[in-house]
Protein backbone atom coordinates (compact mmCIF):
# COMPACT_ATOMS: atom_id res chain seq x y z
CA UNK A 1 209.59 87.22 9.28
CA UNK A 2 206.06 86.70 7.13
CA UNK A 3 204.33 84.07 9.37
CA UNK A 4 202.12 83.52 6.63
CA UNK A 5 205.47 82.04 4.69
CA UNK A 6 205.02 79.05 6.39
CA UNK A 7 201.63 77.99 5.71
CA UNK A 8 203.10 76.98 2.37
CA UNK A 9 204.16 73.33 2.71
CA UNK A 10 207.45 74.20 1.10
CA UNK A 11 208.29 76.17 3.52
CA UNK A 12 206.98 74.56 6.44
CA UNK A 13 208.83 70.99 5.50
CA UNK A 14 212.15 73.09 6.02
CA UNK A 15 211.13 74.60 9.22
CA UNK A 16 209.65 71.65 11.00
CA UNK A 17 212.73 69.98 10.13
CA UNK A 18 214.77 72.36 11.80
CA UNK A 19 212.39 72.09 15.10
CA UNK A 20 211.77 68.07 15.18
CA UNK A 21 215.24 67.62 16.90
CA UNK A 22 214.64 70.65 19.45
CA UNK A 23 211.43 69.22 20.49
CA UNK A 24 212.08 65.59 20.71
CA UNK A 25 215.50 66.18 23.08
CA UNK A 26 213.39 68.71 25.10
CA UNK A 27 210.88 65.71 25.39
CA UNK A 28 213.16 62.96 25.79
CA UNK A 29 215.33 65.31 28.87
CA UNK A 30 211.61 66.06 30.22
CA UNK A 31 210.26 62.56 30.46
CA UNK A 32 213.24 61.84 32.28
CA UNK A 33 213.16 64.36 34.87
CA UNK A 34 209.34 64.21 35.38
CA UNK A 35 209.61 60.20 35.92
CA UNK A 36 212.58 60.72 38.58
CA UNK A 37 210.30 63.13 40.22
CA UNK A 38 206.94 61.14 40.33
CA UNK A 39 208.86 57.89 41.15
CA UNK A 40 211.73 58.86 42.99
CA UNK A 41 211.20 61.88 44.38
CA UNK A 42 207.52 62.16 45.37
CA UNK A 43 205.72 61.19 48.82
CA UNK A 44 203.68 58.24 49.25
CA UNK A 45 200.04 58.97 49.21
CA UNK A 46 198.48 58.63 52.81
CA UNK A 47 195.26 57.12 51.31
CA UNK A 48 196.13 55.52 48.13
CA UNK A 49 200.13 54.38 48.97
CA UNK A 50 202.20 53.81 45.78
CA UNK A 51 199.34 52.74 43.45
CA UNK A 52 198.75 56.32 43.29
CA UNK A 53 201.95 57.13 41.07
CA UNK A 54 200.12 56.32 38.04
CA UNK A 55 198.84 59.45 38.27
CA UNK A 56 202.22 60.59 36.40
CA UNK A 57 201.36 58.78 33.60
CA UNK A 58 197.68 58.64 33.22
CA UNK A 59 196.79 62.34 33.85
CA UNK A 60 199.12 64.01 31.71
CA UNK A 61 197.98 61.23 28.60
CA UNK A 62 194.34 62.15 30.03
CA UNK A 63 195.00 66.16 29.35
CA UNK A 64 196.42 65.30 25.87
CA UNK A 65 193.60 63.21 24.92
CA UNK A 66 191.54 66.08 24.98
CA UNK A 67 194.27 68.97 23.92
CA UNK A 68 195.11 67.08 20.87
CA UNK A 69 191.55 66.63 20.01
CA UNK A 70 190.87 70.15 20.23
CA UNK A 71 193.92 71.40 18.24
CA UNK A 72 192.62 68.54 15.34
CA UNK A 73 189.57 70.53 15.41
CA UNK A 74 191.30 74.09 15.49
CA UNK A 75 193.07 72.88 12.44
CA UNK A 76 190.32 71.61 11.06
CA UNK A 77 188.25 74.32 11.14
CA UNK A 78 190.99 76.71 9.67
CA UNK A 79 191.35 74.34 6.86
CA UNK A 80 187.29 74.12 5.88
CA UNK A 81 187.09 78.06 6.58
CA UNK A 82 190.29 78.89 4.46
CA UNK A 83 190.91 75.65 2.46
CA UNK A 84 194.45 75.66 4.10
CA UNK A 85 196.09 72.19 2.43
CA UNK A 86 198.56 72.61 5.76
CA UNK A 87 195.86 72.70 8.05
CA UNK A 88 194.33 69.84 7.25
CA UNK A 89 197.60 67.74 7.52
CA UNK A 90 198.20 68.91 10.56
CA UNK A 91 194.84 67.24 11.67
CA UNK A 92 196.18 64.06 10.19
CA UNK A 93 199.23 64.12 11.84
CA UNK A 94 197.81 65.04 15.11
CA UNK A 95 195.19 61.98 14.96
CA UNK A 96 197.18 59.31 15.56
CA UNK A 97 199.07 60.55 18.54
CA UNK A 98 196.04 61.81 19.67
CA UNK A 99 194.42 57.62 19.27
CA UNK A 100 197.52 56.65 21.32
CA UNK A 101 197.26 59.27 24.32
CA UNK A 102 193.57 58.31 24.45
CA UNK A 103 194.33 54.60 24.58
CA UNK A 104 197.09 55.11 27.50
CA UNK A 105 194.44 57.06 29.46
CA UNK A 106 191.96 54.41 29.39
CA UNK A 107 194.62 51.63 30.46
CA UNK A 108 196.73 53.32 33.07
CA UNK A 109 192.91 54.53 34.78
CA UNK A 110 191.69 50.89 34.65
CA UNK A 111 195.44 49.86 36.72
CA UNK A 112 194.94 52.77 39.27
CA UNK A 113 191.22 52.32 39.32
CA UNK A 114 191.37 48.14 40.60
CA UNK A 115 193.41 49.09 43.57
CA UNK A 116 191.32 51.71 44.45
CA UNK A 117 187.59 50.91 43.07
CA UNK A 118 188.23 47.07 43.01
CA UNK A 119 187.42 46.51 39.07
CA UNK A 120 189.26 47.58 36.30
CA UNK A 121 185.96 49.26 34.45
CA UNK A 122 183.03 50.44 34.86
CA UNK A 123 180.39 52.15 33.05
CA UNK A 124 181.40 55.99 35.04
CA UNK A 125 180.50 59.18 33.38
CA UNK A 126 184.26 60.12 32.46
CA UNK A 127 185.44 56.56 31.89
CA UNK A 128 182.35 56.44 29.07
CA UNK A 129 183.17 59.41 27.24
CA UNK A 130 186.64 59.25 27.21
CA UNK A 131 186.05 55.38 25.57
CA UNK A 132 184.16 57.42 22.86
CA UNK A 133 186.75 59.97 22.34
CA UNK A 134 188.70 56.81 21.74
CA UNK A 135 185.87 55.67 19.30
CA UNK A 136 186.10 59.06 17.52
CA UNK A 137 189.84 59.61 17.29
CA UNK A 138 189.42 55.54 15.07
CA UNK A 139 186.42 56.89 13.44
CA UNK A 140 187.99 60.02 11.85
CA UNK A 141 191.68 58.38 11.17
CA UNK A 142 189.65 55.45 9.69
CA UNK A 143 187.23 58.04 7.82
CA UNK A 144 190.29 59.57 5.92
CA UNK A 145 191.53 55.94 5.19
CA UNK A 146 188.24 54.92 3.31
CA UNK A 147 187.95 58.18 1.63
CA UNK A 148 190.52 57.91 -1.42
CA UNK A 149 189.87 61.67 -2.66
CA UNK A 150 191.96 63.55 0.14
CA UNK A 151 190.06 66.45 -0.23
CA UNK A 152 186.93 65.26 0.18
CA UNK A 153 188.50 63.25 2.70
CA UNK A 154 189.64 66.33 4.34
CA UNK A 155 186.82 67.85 4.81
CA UNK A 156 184.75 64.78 5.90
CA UNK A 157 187.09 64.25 8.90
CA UNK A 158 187.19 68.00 9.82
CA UNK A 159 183.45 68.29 9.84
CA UNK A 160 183.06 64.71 11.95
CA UNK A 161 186.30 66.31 14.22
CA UNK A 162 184.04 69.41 14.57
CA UNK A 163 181.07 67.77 15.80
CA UNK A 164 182.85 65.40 18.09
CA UNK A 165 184.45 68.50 20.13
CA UNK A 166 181.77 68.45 21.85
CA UNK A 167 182.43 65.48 23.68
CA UNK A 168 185.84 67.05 25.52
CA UNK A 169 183.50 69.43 27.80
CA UNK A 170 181.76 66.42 28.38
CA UNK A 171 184.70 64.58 29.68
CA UNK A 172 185.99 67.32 31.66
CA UNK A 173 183.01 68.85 33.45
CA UNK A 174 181.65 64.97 33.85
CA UNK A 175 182.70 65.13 37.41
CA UNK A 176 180.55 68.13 38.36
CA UNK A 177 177.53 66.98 36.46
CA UNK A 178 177.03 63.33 37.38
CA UNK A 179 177.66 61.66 40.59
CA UNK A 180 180.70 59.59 39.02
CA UNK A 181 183.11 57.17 40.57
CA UNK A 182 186.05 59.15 39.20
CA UNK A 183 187.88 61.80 41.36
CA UNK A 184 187.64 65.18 40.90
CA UNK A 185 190.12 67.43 39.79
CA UNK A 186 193.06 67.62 41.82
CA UNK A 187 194.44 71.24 39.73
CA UNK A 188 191.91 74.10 39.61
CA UNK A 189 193.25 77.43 38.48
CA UNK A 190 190.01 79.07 41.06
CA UNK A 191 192.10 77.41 43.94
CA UNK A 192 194.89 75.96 45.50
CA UNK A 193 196.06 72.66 43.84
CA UNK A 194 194.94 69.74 46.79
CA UNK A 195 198.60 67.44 46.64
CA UNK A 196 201.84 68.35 47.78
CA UNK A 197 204.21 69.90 45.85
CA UNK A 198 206.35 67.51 44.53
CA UNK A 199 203.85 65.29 43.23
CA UNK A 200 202.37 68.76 41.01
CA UNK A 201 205.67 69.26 39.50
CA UNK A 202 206.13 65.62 38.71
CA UNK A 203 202.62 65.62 36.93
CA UNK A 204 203.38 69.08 35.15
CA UNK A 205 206.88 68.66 34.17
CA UNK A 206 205.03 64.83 32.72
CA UNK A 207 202.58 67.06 30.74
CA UNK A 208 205.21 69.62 28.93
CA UNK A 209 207.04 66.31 28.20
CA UNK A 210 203.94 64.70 26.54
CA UNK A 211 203.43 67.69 24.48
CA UNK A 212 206.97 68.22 23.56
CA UNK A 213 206.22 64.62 22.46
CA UNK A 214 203.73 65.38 20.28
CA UNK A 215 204.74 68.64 18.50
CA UNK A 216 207.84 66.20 17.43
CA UNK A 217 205.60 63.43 16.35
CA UNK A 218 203.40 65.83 14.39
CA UNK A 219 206.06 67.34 12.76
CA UNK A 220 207.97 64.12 11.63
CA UNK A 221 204.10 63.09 9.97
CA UNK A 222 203.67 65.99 8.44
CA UNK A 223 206.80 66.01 6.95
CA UNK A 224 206.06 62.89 5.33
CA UNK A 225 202.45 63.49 4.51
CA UNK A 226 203.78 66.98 2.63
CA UNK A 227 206.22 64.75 0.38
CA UNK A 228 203.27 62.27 -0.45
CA UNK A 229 200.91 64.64 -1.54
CA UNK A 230 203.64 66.75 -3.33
CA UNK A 231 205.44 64.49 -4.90
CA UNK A 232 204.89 65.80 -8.16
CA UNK A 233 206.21 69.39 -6.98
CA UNK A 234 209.86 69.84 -8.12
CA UNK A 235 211.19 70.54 -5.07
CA UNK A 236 209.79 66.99 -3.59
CA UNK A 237 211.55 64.99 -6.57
CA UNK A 238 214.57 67.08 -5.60
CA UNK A 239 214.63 66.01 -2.09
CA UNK A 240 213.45 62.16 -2.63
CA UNK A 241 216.52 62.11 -5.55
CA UNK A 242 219.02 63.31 -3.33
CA UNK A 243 217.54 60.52 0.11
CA UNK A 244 217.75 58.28 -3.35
C-alpha cells in the first residue's frame, strides 16, 4: 500500500469513511468503561473525598487541549512546508474539537478547584495559559472564518498555530516554574504514578476514549470540508448526485 495515496483527498474521503465508524464505537465502548471505572469502581480520595472524580473528566480534556493543538500545528507545518491541501484541512477539522476540549478543561477545573481552593478562578500560572490556549484555538478558527481566500487563509492560521505552540510547554511545565495553586502532575513517566491503581486506569482508559473521540470527529469534518472545496471535481458531483 502507497501511503502517499492517501494524501490525495480522493482517496482519503474513501478511507476516513471506512474508519469514522471504527473509531467512534471504540470511543463510545471506551467512554463507557472509563466512566464505570472512575465513578463506580474507583476509591474515594482520603484528602479530597468524591469531589476528586472530576479528575476523569477534566484531565483527560486537559491532555487533549494541548495534543490537539500540537497535531494542528504538525499539520500545519506539513501543509506550509509541502503545500499539502490535506494537511491544512486536517488543521481545520482538528480546531474545533480542539476549542471544545479546551473549554471543558477550564470548566470541570473551576468545579474541582471551589471544593478544594474555595473559588472557582483565579489568576494561577496553568489556569492563565490554558484560558489563552482557549483564546488561540477562537483566534485561529475565527482567523480562517474572516479570511475568504482559503489559501491564504490556510496559511495565516498555520503560521498563527505555529507561533502559539509555544504556549503548550508553557502550560505543562507551569507547575515547575511558578509557585502555582494547581497540583502537580500526578503521571510522570521518570517515576511511579502517585494514585492508586484504579483511579490511573479510569483516567487512561478516559484519555484513549477522548482521542478515539476526536480522530472520529476529525474525520467526519474533513470529509465534509473535502466535498466543499471539491465540489467542482467530478467525483464530488458524483457523490452529492447520488446523497441527492
Amino acid at each position: 500500500m502507497n501511503l502517499y495515496t492517501f494524501a490525495s483527498p480522493a482517496h482519503f474521503y474513501t478511507l476516513a469513511g471506512r474508519l469514522i465508524p471504527w473509531f467512534a464505537w471504540g470511543a463510545g465502548l471506551f467512554t463507557l468503561w472509563g466512566l464505570y471505572i472512575g465513578f463506580f469502581q474507583a476509591p474515594t480520595d482520603f484528602q479530597q473525598g468524591e469531589a476528586y472524580r472530576i479528575i476523569f473528566i477534566h484531565v483527560p480534556a486537559a491532555w487533549m487541549s494541548m495534543f490537539i493543538y500540537l497535531v494542528m500545528a504538525f499539520w500545519g507545518a506539513i501543509g506550509l512546508a509541502f503545500n499539502t491541501r490535506l494537511s491544512f484541512m486536517m488543521a481545520r477539522a482538528l480546531a474545533p474539537t480542539g476549542a471544545m476540549f479546551t473549554f471543558i478543561a477550564l470548566w470541570s477545573g473551576a468545579f474541582w478547584g471551589k471544593p478544594m481552593w474555595g473559588a472557582w478562578w483565579v489568576w494561577d500560572a496553568r489556569l492563565t495559559s490554558e484560558l489563552i490556549l482557549l483564546f488561540l484555538y477562537v483566534g485561529i478558527i475565527a482567523l480562517w472564518a474572516a479570511i475568504d481566500d482559503i489559501r491564504r487563509g490556510d496559511r495565516a492560521g498555520s503560521l498563527l498555530t505555529l507561533i502559539g505552540a509555544i504556549n503548550v510547554p508553557i502550560i505543562y511545565f507551569s507547575v515547575k516554574w511558578w509557585n502555582t495553586l494547581h497540583q502537580g502532575s500526578s503521571i510522570n513517566l521518570m517515576k511511579a504514578p502517585s494514585m492508586a491503581k484504579t483511579m490511573l486506569l479510569g483516567m487512561l482508559v478516559l484519555a484513549i476514549a477522548a482521542w478515539l473521540y476526536t480522530i472520529a470527529v476529525a474525520l467526519v469534518r474533513v470529509r465534509r470540508i473535502i466535498l466543499e472545496r471539491e465540489r467542482q471535481s467530478e467525483w464530488v458531483k458524483a457523490i452529492l448526485a447520488k446523497e441527492s
